[in-house]
Protein backbone atom coordinates (compact mmCIF):
# COMPACT_ATOMS: atom_id res chain seq x y z
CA UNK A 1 13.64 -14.60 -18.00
CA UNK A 2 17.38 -14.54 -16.92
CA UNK A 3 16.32 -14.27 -12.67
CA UNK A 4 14.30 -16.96 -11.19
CA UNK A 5 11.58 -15.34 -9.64
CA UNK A 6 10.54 -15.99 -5.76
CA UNK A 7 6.36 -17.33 -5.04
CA UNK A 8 6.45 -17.71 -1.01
CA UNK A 9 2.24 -18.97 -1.01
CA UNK A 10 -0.11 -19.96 2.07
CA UNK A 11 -3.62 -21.21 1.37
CA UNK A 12 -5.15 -17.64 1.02
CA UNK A 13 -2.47 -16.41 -1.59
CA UNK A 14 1.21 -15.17 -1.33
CA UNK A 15 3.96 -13.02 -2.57
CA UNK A 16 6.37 -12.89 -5.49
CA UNK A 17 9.92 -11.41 -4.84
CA UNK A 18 12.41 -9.91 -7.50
CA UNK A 19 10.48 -10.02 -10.27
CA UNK A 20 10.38 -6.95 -11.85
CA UNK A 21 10.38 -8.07 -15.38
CA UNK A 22 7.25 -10.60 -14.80
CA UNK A 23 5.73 -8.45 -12.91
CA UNK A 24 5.78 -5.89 -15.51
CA UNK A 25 4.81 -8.11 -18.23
CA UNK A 26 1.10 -9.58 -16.32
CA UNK A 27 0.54 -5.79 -14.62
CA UNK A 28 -2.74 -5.25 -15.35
CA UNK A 29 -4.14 -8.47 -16.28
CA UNK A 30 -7.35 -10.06 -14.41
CA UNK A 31 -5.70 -13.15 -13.52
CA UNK A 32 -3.03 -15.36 -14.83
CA UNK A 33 -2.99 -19.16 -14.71
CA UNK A 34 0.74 -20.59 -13.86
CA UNK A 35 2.26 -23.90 -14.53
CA UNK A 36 3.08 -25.61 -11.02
CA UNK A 37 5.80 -27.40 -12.11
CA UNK A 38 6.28 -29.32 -8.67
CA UNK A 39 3.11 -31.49 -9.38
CA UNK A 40 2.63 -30.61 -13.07
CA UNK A 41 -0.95 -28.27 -12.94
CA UNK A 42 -1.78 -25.00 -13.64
CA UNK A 43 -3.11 -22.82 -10.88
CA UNK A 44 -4.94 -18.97 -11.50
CA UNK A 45 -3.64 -15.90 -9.56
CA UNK A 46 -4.62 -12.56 -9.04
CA UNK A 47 -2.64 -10.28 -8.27
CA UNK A 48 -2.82 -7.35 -5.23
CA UNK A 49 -0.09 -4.54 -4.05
CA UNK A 50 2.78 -4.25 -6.69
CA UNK A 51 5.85 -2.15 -5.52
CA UNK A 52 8.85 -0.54 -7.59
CA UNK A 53 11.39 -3.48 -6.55
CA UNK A 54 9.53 -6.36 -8.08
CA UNK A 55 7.53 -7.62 -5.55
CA UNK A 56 3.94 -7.86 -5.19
CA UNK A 57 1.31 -10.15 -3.14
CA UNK A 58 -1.63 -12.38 -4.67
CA UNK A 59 -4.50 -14.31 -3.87
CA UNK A 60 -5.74 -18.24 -5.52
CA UNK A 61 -8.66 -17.83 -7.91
């Protein structure tokens, strides 16, 4: 992807900003498991409102 995306996260969930492209690509999907790359583990996300700029808010699975 040629934009770093934004994850902003509190222990319920978070949101993404300016991410149109990744957003577009897991729309849909269940959940999605992420690599954390700050302490090297995966975590699972699902995802809640979407809008038309890339952004959208999620909850931990």
């Amino acid at each position: 992807m040629s934009r770093q995306c934004i994850f902003t996260a509190d222990d319920g969930g978070g949101k993404i900003r300016g991410c149109p492209r990744f957003l577009g690509m897991i729309f849909g999907k269940p959940s999605v498991r992420l690599a954390d790359t700050s302490n090297g583990r995966w975590v699972s996300i699902e995802l809640g409102k979407v809008d038309k700029r890339g952004n959208a808010t999620f909850r931990w699975i």
